[in-house]
N, C-alpha and C. Protein backbone atom coordinates (compact mmCIF):
# COMPACT_ATOMS: atom_id res chain seq x y z
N UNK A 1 -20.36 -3.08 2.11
CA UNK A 1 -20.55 -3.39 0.68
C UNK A 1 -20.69 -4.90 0.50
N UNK A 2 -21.91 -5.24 -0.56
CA UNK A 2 -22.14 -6.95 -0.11
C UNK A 2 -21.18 -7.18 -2.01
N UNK A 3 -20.21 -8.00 -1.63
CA UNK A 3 -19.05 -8.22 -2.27
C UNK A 3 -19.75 -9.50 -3.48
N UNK A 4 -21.20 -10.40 -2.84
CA UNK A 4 -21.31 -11.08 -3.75
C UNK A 4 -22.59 -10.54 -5.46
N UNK A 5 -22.53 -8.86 -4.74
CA UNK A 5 -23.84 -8.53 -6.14
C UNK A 5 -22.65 -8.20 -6.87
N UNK A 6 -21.09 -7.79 -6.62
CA UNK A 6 -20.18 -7.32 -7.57
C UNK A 6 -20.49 -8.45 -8.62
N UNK A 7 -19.89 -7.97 -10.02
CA UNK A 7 -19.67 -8.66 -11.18
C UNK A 7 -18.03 -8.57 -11.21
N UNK A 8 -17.49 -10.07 -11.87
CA UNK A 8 -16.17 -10.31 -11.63
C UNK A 8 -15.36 -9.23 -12.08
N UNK A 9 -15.09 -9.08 -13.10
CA UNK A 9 -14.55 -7.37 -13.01
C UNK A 9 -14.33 -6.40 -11.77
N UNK A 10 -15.46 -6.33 -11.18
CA UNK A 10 -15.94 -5.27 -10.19
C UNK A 10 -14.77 -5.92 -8.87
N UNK A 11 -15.02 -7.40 -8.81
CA UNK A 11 -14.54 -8.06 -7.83
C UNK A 11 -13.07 -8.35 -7.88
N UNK A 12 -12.56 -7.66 -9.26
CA UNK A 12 -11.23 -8.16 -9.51
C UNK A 12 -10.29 -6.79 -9.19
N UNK A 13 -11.14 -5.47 -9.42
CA UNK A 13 -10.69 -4.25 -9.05
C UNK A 13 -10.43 -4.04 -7.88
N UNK A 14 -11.68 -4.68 -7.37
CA UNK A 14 -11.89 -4.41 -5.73
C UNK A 14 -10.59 -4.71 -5.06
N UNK A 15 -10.57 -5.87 -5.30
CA UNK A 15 -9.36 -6.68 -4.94
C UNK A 15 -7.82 -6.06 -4.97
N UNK A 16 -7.87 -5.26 -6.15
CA UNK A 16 -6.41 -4.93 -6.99
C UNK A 16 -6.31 -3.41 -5.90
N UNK A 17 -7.50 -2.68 -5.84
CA UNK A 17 -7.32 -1.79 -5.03
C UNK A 17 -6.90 -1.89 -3.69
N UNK A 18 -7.53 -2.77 -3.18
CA UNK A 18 -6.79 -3.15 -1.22
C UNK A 18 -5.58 -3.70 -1.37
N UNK A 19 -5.58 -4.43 -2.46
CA UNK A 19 -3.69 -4.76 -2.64
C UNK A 19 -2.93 -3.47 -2.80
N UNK A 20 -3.52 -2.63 -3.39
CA UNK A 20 -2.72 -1.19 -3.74
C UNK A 20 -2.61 0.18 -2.36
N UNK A 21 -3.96 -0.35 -1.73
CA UNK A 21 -3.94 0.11 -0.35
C UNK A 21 -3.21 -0.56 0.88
N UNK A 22 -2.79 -1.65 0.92
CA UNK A 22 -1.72 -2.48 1.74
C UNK A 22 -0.51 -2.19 1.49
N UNK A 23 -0.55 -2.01 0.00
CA UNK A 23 0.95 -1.75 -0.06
C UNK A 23 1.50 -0.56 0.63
N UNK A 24 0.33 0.66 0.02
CA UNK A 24 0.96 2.00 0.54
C UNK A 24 1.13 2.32 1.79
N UNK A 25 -0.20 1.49 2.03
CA UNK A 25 -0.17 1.29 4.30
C UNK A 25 1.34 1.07 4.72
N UNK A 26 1.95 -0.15 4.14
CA UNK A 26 3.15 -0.98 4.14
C UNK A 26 4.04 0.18 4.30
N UNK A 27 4.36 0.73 3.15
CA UNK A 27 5.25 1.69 2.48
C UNK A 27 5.38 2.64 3.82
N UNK A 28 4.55 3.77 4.03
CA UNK A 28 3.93 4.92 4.83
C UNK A 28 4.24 4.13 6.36
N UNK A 29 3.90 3.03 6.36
CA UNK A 29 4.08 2.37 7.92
C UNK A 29 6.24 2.06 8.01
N UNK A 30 6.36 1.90 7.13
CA UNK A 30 7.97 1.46 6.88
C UNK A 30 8.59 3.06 7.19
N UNK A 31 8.18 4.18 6.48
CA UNK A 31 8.53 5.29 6.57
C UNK A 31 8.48 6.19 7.76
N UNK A 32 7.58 5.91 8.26
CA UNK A 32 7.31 6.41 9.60
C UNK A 32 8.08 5.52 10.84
N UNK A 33 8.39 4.59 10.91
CA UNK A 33 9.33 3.54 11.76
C UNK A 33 10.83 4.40 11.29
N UNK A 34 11.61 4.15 9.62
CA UNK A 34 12.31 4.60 9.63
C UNK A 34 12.69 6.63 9.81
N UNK A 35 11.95 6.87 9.87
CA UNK A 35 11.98 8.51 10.59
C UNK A 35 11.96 9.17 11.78
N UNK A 36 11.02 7.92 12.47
CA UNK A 36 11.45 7.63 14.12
C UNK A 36 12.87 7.11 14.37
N UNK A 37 13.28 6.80 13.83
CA UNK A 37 14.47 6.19 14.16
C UNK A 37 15.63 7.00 13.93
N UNK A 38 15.34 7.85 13.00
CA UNK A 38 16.48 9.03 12.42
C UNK A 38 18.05 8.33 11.75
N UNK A 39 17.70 7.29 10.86
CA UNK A 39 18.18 7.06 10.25
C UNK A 39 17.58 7.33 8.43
N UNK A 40 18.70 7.62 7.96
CA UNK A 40 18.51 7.84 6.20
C UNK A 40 18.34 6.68 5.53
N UNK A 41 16.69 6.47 5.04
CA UNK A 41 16.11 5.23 3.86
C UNK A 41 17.31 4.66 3.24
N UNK A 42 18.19 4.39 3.65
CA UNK A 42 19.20 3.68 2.38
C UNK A 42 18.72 2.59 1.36
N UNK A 43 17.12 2.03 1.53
CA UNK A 43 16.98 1.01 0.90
C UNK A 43 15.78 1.46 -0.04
N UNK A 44 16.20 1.38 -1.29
CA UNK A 44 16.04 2.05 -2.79
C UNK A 44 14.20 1.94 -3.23
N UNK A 45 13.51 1.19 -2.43
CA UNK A 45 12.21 1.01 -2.49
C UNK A 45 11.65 1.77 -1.51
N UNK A 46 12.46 2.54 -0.12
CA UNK A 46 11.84 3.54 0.73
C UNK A 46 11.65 5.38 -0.46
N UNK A 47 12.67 5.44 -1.20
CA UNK A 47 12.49 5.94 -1.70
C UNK A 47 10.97 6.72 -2.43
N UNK A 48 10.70 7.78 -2.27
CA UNK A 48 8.94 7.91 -2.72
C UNK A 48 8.91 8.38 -4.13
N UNK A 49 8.54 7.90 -4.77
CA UNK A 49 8.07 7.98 -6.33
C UNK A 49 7.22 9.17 -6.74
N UNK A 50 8.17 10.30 -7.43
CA UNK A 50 7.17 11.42 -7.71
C UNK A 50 7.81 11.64 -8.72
């Protein structure tokens, strides 16, 4: 995708979305370390939001 025909808007979403996709990578990558490990999330942000 050529990032410079976006219009700033377009380029500001774009953006907000891979931040929103890093995070969950983050999250999902944290979760899977702590489940290998077989210890219980004690820390209140492992927690999953439903």
């Amino acid at each position: 995708m050529a990032l410079n025909v976006l219009t700033a808007p377009q380029r500001r979403l774009t953006g907000l979305l891979v931040k929103l996709a890093r995070i969950e990578f983050a999250h999902h990558l944290k979760q899977l370390i702590f489940s290998n490990m077989h210890q219980p999330a004690l820390d209140p942000l492992m927690t999953p939001i439903s």
